[in-house]
N, C-alpha and C. Protein backbone atom coordinates (compact mmCIF):
# COMPACT_ATOMS: atom_id res chain seq x y z
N UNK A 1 67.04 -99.35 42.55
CA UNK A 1 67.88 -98.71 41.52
C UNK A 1 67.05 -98.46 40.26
N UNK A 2 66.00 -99.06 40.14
CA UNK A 2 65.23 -99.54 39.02
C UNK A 2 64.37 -97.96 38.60
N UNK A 3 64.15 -97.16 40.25
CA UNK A 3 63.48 -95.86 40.26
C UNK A 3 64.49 -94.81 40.05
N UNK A 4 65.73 -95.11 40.32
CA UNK A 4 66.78 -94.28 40.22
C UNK A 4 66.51 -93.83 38.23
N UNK A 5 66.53 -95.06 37.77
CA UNK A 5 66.72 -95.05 35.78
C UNK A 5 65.49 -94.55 35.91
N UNK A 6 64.06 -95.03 36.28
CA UNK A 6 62.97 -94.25 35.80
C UNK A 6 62.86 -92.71 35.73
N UNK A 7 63.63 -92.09 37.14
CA UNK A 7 63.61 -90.53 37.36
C UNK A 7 64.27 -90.03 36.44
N UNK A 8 65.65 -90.49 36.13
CA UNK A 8 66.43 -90.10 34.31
C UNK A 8 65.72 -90.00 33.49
N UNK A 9 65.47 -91.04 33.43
CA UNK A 9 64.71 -91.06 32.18
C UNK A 9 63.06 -90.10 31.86
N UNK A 10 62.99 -90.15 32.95
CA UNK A 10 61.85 -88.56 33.31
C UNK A 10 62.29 -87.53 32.80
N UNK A 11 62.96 -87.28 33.65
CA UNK A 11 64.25 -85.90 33.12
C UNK A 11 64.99 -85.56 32.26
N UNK A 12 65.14 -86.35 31.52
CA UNK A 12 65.75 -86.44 30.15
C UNK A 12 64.62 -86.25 29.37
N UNK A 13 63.64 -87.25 29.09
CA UNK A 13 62.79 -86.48 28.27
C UNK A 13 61.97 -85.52 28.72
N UNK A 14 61.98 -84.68 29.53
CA UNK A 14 61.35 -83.62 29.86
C UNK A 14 62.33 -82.42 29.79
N UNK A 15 63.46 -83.07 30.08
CA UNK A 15 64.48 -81.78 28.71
C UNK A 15 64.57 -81.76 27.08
N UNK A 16 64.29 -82.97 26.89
CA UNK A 16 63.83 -83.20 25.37
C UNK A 16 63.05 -82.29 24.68
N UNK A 17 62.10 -82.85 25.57
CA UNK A 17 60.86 -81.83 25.04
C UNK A 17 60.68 -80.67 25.28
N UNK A 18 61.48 -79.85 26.70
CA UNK A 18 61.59 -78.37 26.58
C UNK A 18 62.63 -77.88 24.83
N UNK A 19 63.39 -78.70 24.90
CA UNK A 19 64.23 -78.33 23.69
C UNK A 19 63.19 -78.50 22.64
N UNK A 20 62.47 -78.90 22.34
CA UNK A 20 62.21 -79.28 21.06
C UNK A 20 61.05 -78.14 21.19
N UNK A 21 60.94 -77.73 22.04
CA UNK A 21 59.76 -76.63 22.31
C UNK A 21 60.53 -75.72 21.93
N UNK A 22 61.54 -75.15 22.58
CA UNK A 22 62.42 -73.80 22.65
C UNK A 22 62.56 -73.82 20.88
N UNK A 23 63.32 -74.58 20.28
CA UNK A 23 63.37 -74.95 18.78
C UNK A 23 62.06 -74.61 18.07
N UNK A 24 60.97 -75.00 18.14
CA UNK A 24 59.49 -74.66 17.65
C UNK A 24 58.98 -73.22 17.75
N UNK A 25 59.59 -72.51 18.91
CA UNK A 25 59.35 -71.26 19.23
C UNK A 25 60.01 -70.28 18.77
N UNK A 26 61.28 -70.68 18.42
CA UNK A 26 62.96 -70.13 18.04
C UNK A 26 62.39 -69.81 16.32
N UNK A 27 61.82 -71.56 15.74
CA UNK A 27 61.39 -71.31 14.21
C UNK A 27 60.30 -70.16 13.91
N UNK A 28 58.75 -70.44 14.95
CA UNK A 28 57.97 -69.42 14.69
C UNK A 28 58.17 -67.79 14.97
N UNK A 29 59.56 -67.48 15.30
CA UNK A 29 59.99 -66.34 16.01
C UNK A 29 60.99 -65.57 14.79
N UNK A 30 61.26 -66.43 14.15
CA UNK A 30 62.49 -66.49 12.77
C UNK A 30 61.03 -65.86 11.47
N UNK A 31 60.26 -66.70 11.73
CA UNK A 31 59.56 -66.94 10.87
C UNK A 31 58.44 -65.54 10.70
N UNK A 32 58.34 -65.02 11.89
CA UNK A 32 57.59 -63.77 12.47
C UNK A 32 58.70 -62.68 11.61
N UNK A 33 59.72 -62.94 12.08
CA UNK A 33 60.52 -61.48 11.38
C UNK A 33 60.71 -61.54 10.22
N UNK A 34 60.60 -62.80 9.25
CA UNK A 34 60.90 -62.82 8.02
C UNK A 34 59.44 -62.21 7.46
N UNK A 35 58.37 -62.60 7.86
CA UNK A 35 56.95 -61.61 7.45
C UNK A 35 57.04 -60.55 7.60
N UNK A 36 57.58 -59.74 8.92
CA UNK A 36 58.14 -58.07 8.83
C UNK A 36 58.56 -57.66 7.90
N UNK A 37 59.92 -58.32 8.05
CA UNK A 37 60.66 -58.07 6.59
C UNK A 37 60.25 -57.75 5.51
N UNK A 38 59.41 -58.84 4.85
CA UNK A 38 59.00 -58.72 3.36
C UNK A 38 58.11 -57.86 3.31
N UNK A 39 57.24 -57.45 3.83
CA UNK A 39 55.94 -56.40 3.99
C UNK A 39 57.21 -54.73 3.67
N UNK A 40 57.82 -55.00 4.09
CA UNK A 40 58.44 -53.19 4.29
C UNK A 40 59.14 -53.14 2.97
């Protein structure tokens, strides 16, 4: 059962960290159009 919690807990933070990626990418993507922006 002990491998059952380890695989969760795999998987959980390896959705963690896709999120926190998607979020990082989401900011530098925000952050890209706000430089468009101001230039025009």
């Amino acid at each position: 059962s002990s491998q059952k919690v380890i695989n969760m807990a795999k998987i959980v933070l390896s959705n963690v960290g896709a999120l926190m990626d998607y979020h990082a990418i989401e900011r530098l993507y925000q952050n890209l159009l706000i430089q468009q922006y101001s230039k025009t």
